[in-house]
C-alpha atoms as a PDB file:
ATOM      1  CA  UNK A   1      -8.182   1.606 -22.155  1.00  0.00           C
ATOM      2  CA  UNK A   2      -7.164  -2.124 -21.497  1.00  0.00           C
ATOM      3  CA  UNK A   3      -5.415  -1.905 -25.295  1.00  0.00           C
ATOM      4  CA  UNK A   4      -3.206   0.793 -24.243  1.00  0.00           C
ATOM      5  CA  UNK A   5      -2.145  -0.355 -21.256  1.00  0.00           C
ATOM      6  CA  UNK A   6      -1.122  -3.662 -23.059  1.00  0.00           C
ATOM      7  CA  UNK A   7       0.604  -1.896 -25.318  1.00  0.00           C
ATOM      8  CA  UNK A   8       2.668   0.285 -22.495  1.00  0.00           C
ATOM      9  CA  UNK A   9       3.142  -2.749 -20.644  1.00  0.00           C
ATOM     10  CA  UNK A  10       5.811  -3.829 -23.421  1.00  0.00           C
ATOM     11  CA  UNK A  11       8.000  -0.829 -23.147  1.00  0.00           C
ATOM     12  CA  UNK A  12      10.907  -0.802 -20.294  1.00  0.00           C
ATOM     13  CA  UNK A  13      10.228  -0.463 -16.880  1.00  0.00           C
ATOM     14  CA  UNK A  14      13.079   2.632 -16.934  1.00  0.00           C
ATOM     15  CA  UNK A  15      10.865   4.060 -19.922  1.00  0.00           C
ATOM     16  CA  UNK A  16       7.701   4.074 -17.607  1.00  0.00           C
ATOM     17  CA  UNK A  17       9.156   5.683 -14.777  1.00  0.00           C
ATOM     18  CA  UNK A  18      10.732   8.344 -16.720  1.00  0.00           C
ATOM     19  CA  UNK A  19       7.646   9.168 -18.273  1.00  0.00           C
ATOM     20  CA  UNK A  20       5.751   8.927 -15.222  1.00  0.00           C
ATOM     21  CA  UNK A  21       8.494  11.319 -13.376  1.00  0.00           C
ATOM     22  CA  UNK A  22       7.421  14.065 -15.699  1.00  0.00           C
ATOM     23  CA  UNK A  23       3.566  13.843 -15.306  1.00  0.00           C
ATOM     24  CA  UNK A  24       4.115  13.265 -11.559  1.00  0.00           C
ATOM     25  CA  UNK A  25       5.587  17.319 -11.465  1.00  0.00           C
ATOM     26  CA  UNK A  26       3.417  18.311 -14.346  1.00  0.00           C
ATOM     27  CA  UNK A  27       0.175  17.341 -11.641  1.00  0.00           C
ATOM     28  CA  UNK A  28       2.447  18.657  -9.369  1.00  0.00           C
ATOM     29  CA  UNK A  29       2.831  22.027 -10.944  1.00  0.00           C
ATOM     30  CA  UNK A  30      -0.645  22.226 -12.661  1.00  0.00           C
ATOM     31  CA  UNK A  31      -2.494  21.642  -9.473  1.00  0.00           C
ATOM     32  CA  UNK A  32      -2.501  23.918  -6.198  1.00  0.00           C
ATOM     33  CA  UNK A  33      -4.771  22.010  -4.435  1.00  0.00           C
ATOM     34  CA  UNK A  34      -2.638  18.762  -4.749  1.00  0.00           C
ATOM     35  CA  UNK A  35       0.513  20.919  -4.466  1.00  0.00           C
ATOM     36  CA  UNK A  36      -0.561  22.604  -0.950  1.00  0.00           C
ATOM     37  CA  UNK A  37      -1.567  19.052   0.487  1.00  0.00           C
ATOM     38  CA  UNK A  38       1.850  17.805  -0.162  1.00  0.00           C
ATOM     39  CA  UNK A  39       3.940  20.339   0.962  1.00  0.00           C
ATOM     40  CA  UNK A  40       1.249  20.563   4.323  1.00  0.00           C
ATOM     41  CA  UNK A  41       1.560  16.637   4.413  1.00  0.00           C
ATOM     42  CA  UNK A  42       5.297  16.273   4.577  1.00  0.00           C
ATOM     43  CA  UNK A  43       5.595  19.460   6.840  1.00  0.00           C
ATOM     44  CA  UNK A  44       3.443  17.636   9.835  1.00  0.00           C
ATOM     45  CA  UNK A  45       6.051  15.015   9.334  1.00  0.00           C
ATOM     46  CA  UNK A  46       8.472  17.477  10.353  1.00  0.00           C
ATOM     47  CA  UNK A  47      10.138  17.602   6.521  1.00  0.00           C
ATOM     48  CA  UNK A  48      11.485  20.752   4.472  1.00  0.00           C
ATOM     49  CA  UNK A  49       9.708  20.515   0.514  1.00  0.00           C
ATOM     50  CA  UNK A  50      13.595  20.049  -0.445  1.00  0.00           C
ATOM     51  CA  UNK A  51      14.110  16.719   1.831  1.00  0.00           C
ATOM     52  CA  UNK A  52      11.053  15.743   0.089  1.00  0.00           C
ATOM     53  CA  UNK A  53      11.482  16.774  -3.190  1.00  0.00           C
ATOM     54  CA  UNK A  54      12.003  13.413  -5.216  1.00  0.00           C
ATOM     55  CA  UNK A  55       8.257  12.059  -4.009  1.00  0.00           C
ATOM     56  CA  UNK A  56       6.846  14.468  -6.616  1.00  0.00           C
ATOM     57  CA  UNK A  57       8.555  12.225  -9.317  1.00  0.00           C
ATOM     58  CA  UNK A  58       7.571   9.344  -7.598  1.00  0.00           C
ATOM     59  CA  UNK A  59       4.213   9.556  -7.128  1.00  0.00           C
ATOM     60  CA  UNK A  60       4.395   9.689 -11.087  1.00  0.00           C
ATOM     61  CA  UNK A  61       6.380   6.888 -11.318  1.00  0.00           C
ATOM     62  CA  UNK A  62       3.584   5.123  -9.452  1.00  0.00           C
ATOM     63  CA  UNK A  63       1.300   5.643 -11.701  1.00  0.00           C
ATOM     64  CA  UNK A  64       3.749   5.042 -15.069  1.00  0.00           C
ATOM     65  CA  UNK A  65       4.353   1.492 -13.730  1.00  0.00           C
ATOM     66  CA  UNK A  66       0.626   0.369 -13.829  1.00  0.00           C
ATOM     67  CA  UNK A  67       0.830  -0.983 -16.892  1.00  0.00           C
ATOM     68  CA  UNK A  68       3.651  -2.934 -16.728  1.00  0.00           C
ATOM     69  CA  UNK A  69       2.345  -4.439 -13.401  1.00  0.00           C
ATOM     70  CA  UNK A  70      -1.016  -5.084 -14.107  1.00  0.00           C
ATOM     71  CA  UNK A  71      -0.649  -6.299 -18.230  1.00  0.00           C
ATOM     72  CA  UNK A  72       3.208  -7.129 -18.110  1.00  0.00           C
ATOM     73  CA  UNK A  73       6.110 -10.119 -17.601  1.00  0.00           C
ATOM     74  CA  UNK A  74       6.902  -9.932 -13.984  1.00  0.00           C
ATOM     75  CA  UNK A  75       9.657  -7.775 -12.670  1.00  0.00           C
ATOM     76  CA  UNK A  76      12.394  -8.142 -10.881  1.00  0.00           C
ATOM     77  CA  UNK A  77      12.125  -8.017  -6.936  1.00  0.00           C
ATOM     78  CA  UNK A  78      14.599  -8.392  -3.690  1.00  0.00           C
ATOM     79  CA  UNK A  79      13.551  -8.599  -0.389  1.00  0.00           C
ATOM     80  CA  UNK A  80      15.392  -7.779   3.018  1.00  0.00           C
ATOM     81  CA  UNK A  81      14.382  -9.732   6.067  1.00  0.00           C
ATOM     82  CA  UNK A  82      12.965 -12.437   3.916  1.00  0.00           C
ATOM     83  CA  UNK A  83      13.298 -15.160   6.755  1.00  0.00           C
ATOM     84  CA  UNK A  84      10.720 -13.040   9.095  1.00  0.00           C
ATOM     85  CA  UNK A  85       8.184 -14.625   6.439  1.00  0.00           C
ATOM     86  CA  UNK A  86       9.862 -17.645   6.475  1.00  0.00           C
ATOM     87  CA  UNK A  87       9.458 -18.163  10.520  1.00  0.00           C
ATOM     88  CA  UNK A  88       5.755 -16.863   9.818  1.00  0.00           C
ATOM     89  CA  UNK A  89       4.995 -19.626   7.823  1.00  0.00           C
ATOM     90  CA  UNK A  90       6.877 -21.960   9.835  1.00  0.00           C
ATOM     91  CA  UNK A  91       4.462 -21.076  12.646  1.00  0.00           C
ATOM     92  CA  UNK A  92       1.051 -22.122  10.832  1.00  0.00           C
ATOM     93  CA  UNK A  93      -0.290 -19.224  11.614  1.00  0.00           C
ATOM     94  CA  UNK A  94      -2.240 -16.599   8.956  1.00  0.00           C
ATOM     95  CA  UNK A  95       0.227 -13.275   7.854  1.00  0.00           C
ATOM     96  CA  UNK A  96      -0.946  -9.783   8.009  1.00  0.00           C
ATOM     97  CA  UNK A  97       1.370  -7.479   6.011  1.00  0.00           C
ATOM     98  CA  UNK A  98       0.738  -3.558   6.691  1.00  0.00           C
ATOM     99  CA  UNK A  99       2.052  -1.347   3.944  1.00  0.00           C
ATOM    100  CA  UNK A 100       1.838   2.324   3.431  1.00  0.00           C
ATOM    101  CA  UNK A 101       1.160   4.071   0.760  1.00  0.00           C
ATOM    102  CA  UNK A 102       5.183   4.330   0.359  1.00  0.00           C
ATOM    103  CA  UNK A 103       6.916   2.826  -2.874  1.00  0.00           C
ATOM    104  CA  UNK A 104       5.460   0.199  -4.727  1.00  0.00           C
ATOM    105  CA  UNK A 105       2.707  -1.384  -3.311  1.00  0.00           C
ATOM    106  CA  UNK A 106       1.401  -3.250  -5.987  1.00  0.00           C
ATOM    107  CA  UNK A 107       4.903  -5.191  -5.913  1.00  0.00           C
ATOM    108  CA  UNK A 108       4.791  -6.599  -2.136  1.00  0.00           C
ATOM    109  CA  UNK A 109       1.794  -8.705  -3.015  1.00  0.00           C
ATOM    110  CA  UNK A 110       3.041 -10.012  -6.400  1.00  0.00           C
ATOM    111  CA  UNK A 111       6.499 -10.373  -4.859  1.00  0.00           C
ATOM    112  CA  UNK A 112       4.555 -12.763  -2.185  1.00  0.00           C
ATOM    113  CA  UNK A 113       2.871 -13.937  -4.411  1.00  0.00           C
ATOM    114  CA  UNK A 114       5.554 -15.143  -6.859  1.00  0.00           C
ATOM    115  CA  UNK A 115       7.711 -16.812  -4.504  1.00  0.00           C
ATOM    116  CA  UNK A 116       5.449 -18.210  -1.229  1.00  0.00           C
ATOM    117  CA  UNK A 117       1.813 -18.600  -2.647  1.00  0.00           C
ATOM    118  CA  UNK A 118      -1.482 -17.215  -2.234  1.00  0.00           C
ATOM    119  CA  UNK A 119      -2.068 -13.858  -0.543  1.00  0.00           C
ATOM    120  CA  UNK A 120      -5.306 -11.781  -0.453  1.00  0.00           C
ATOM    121  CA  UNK A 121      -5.540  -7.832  -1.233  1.00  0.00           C
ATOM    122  CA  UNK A 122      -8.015  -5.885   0.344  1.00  0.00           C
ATOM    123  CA  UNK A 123      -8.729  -2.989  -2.532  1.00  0.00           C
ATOM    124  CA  UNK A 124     -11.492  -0.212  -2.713  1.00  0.00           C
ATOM    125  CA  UNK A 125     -13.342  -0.666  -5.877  1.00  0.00           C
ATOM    126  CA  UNK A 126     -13.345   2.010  -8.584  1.00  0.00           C
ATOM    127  CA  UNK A 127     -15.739   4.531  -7.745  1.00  0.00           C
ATOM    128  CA  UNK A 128     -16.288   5.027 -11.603  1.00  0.00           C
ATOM    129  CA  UNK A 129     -18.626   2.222 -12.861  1.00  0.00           C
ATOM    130  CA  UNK A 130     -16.641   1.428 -16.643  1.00  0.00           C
ATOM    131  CA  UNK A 131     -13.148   0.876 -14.380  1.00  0.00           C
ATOM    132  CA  UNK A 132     -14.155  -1.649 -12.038  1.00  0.00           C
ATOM    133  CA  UNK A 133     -13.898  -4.574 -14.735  1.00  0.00           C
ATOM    134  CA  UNK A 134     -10.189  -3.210 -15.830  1.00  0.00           C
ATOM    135  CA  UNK A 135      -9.096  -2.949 -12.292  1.00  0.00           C
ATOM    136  CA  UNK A 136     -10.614  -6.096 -11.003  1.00  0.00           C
ATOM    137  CA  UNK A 137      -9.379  -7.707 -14.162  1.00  0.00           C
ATOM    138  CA  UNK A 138      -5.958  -6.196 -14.155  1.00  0.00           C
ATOM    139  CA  UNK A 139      -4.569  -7.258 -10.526  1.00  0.00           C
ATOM    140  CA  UNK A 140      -5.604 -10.546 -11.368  1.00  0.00           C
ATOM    141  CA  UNK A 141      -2.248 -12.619 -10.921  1.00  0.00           C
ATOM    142  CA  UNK A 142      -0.971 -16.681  -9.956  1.00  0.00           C
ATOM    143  CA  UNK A 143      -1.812 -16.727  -5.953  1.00  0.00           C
ATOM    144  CA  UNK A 144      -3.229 -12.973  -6.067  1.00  0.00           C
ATOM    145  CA  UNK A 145      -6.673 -12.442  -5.078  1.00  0.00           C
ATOM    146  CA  UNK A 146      -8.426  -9.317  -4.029  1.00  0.00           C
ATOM    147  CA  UNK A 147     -10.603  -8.795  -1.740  1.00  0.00           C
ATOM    148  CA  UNK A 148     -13.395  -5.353  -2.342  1.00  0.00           C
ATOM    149  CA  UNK A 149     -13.982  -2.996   0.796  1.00  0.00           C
ATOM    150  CA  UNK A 150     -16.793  -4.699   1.719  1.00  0.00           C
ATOM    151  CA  UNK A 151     -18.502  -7.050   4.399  1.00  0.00           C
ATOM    152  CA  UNK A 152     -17.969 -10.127   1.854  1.00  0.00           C
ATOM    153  CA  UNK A 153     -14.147  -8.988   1.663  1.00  0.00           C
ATOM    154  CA  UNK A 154     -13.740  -8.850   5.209  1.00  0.00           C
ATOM    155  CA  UNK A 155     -15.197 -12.389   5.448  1.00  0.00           C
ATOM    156  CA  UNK A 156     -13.032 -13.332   2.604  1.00  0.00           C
ATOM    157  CA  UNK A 157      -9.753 -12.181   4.011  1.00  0.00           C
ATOM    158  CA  UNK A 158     -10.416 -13.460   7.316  1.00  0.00           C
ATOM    159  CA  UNK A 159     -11.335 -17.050   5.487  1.00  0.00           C
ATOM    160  CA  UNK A 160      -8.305 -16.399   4.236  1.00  0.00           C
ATOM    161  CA  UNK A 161      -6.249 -15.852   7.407  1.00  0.00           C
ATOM    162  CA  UNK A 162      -7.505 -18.699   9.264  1.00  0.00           C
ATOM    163  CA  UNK A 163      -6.490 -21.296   6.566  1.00  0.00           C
ATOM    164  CA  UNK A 164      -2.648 -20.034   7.678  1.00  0.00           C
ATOM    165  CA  UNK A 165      -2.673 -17.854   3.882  1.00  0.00           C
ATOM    166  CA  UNK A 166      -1.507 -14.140   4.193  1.00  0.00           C
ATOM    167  CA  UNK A 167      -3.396 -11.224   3.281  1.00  0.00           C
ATOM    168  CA  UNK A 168      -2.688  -7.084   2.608  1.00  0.00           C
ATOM    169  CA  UNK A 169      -3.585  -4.128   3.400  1.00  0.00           C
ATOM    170  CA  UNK A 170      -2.708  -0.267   3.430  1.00  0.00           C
ATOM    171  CA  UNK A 171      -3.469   0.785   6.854  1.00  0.00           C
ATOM    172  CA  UNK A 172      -3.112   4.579   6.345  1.00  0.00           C
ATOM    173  CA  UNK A 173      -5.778   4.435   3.748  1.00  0.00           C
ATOM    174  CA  UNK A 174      -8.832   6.301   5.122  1.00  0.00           C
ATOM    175  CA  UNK A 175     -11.966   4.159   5.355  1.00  0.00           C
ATOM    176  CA  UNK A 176     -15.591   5.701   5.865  1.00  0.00           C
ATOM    177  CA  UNK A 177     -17.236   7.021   8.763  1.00  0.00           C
ATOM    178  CA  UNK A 178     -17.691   4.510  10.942  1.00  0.00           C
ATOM    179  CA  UNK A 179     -15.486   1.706  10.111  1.00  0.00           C
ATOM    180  CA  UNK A 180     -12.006   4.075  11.749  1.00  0.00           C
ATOM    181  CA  UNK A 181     -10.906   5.876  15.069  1.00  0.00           C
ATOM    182  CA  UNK A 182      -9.503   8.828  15.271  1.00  0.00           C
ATOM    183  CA  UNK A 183      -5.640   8.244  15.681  1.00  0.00           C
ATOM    184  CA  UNK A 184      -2.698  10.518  15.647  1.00  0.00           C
ATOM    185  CA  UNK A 185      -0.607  10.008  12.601  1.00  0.00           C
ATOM    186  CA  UNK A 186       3.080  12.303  12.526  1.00  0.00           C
ATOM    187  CA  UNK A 187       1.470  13.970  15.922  1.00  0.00           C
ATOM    188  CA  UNK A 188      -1.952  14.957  14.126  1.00  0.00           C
ATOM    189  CA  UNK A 189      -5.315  13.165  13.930  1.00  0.00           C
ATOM    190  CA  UNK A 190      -6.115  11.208  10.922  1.00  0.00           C
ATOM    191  CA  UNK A 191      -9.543   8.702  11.090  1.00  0.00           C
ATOM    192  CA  UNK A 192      -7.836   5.078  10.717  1.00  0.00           C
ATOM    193  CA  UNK A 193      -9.203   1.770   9.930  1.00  0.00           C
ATOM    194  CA  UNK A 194      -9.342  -0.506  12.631  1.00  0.00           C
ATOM    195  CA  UNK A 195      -9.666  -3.461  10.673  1.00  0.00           C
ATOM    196  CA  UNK A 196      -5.824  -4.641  10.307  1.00  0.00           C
ATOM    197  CA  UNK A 197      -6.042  -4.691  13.842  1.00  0.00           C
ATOM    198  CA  UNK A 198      -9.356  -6.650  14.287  1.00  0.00           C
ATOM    199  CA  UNK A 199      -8.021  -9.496  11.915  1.00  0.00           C
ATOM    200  CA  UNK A 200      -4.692  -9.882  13.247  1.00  0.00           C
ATOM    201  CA  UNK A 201      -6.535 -10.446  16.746  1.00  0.00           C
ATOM    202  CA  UNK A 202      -9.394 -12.404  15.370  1.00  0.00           C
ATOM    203  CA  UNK A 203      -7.259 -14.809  13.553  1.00  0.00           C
ATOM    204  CA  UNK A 204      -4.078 -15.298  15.593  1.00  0.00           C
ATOM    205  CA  UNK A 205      -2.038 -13.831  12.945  1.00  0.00           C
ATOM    206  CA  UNK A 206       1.461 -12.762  12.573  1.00  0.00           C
ATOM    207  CA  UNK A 207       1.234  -9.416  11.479  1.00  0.00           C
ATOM    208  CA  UNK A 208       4.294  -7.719   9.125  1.00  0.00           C
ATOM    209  CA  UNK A 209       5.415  -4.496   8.358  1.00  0.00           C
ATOM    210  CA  UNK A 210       6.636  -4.449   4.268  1.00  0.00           C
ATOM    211  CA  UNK A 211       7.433  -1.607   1.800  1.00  0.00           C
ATOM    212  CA  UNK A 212       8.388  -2.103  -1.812  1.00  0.00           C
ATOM    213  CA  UNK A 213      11.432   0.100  -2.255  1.00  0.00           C
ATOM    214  CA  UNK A 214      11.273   1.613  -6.408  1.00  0.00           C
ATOM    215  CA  UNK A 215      15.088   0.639  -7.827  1.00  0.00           C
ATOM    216  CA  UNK A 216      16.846   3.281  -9.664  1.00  0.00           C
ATOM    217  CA  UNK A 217      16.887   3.037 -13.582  1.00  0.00           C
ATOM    218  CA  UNK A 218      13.937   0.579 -13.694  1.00  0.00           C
ATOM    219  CA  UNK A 219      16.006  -2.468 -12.268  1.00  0.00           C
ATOM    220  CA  UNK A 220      12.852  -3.316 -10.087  1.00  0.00           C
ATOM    221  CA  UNK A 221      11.952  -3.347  -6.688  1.00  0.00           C
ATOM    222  CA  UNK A 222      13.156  -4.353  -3.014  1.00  0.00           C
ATOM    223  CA  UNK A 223      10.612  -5.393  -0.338  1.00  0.00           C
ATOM    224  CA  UNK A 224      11.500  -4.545   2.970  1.00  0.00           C
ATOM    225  CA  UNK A 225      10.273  -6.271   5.940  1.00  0.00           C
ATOM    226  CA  UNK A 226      10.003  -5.919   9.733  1.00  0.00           C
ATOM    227  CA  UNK A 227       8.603  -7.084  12.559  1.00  0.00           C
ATOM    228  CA  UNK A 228       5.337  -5.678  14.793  1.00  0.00           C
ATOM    229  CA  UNK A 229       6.807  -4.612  18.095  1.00  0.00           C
ATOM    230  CA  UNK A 230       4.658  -6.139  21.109  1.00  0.00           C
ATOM    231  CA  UNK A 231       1.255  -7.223  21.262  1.00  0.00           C
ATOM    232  CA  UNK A 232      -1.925  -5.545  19.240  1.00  0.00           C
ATOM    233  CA  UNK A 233      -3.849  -3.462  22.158  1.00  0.00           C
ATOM    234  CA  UNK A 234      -7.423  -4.482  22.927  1.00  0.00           C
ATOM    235  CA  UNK A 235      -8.362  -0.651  22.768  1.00  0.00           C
ATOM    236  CA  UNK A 236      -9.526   0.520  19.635  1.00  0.00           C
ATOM    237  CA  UNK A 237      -7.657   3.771  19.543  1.00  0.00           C
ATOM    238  CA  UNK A 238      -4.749   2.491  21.246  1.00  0.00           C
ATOM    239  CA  UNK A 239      -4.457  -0.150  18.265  1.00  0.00           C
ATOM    240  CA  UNK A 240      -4.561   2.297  15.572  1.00  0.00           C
ATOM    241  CA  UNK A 241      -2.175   4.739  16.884  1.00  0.00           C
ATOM    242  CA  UNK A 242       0.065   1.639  17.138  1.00  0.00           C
ATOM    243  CA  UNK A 243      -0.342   0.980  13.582  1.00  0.00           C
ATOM    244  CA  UNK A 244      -0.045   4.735  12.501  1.00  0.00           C
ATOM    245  CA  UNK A 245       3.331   4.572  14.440  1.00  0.00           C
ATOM    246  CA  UNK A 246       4.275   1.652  12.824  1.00  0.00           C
ATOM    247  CA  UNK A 247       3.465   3.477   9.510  1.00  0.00           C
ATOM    248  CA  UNK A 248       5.537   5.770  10.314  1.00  0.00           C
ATOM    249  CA  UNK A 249       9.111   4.752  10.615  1.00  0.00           C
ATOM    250  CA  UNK A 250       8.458   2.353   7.723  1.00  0.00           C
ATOM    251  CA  UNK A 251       8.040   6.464   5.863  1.00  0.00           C
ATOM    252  CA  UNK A 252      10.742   7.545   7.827  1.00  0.00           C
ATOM    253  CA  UNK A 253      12.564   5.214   6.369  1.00  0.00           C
ATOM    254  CA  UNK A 254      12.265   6.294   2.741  1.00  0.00           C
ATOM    255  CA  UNK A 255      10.189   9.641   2.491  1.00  0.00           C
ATOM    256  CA  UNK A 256      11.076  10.523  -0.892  1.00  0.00           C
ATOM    257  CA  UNK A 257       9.170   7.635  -1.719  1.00  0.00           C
ATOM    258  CA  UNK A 258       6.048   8.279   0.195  1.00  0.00           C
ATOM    259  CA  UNK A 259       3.018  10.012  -1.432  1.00  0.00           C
ATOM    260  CA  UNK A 260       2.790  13.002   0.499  1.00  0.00           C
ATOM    261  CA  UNK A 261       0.034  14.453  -1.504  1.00  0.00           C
ATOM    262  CA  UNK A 262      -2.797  11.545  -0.750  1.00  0.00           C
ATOM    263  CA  UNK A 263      -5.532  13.139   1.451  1.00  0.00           C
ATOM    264  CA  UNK A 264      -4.580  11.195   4.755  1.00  0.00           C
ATOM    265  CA  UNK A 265      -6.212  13.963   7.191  1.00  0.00           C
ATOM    266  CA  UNK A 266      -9.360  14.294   5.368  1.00  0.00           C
ATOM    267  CA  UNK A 267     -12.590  13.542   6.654  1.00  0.00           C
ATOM    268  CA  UNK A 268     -14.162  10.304   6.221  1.00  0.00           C
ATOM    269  CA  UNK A 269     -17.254   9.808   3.794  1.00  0.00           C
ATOM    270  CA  UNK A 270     -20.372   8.259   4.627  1.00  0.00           C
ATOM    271  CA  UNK A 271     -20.500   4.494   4.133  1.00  0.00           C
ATOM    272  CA  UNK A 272     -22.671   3.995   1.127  1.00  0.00           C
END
């Protein structure tokens, strides 16, 4: 596997995503179940299939840039609101960024990465045992370190956070029974980690809302940031539907970019 991904990682960015656009609507098309969550997804959100249309491609495209980002040269990457990071850092204080599974991910870290210093990735390990080593491996970059779903990562990102580093995570990932509330998400409840929250408070952090905006034509990616609105609520459940809200206008903001067909309502596993 790690061969061919070093391999695709040479070929053009534009090359990836057009090959990924056309096995993000073959999944689409070859798979009801995945094709009745998205449509379901975005219609919560209040969106037609046709004002959503171009996140079927994308999700592919997700997936077609892996190799470039995990095995390849670094890409090319804007930002918008850049100097919210720079007053962050100014202040001393530890950065929480909070970024939905909308665009490019993978790029807001390595984009921090690249041009302030070290940031820490909270990640859920592969579930298959002969991936974890390629996916540990892979995100492996200058200033990038991940931290696994697990007590030691919490510890790690929170060592992190109080040394005035920044650290990452997708808040509208579901985490297992237990570690979430139950939280309204587009006017619907969705179990939601609480642990963004927790840190943020914890630490004294600055927390920040970022996106990585997918360029046309493979010329990169843009990383939009904002600012948290008001104070992180002591309550739990108030907290999370804060960050769910928060989650949202960042989607609102790009939903053809969003990937309307990842499970977000589901219910939670078991912790192992």
């Amino acid at each position: 596997m790690t061969p061919l991904l070093r391999v695709l990682a040479l070929f053009p960015l534009a090359l990836l995503h057009g090959v990924g656009w056309v096995l993000g609507w073959i999944a689409f098309l070859a798979s009801p179940t995945y094709r009745s969550r998205f449509v379901a997804n975005a219609a919560r959100a209040g969106y037609r299939f046709a004002q959503v249309r171009a996140a079927v491609g994308a999700a592919g495209r997700l997936v077609g840039e892996v190799p470039r980002l995990w095995f390849g040269r670094a890409v090319h990457i804007e930002w918008s609101r850049a100097d919210l990071i720079d007053e962050a850092r100014a202040s001393g204080r530890g950065i929480v960024f909070l970024t939905p599974h909308l665009g490019c991910f993978e790029a807001t870290a390595q984009g921090y990465a690249q041009r302030y210093g070290p940031i820490t990735v909270l990640y859920r390990p592969a579930r298959k045992a002969w991936l974890r080593p390629l996916v540990d491996s892979a995100r492996a970059r200058a200033n990038l370190f991940t931290a696994p779903t697990t007590l030691a990562g919490v510890k790690q990102m929170l060592k992190a956070l109080q040394a005035g580093q920044a650290v990452g995570l997708l808040p509208d990932q579901v985490p297992p029974n237990g570690l979430g509330v139950w939280a309204p998400f587009f006017g619907h409840p969705a179990y939601t980690m609480t642990l963004s929250t927790r840190l943020a408070r914890q630490a004294g952090a600055v927390v920040l809302l970022a996106w990585g905006e997918r360029l046309s034509w493979g010329r990169g990616f843009r990383i939009h940031l904002r600012p948290w609105a008001g104070d992180i609520a002591s309550q739990p459940e108030t907290a999370a539907a804060q960050v769910n809200g928060a989650m949202e206008a960042l989607i609102r903001e790009c939903p053809a970019q969003y990937l309307w067909g990842y499970a977000r309502y589901k219910t939670p596993r078991e912790v192992a």
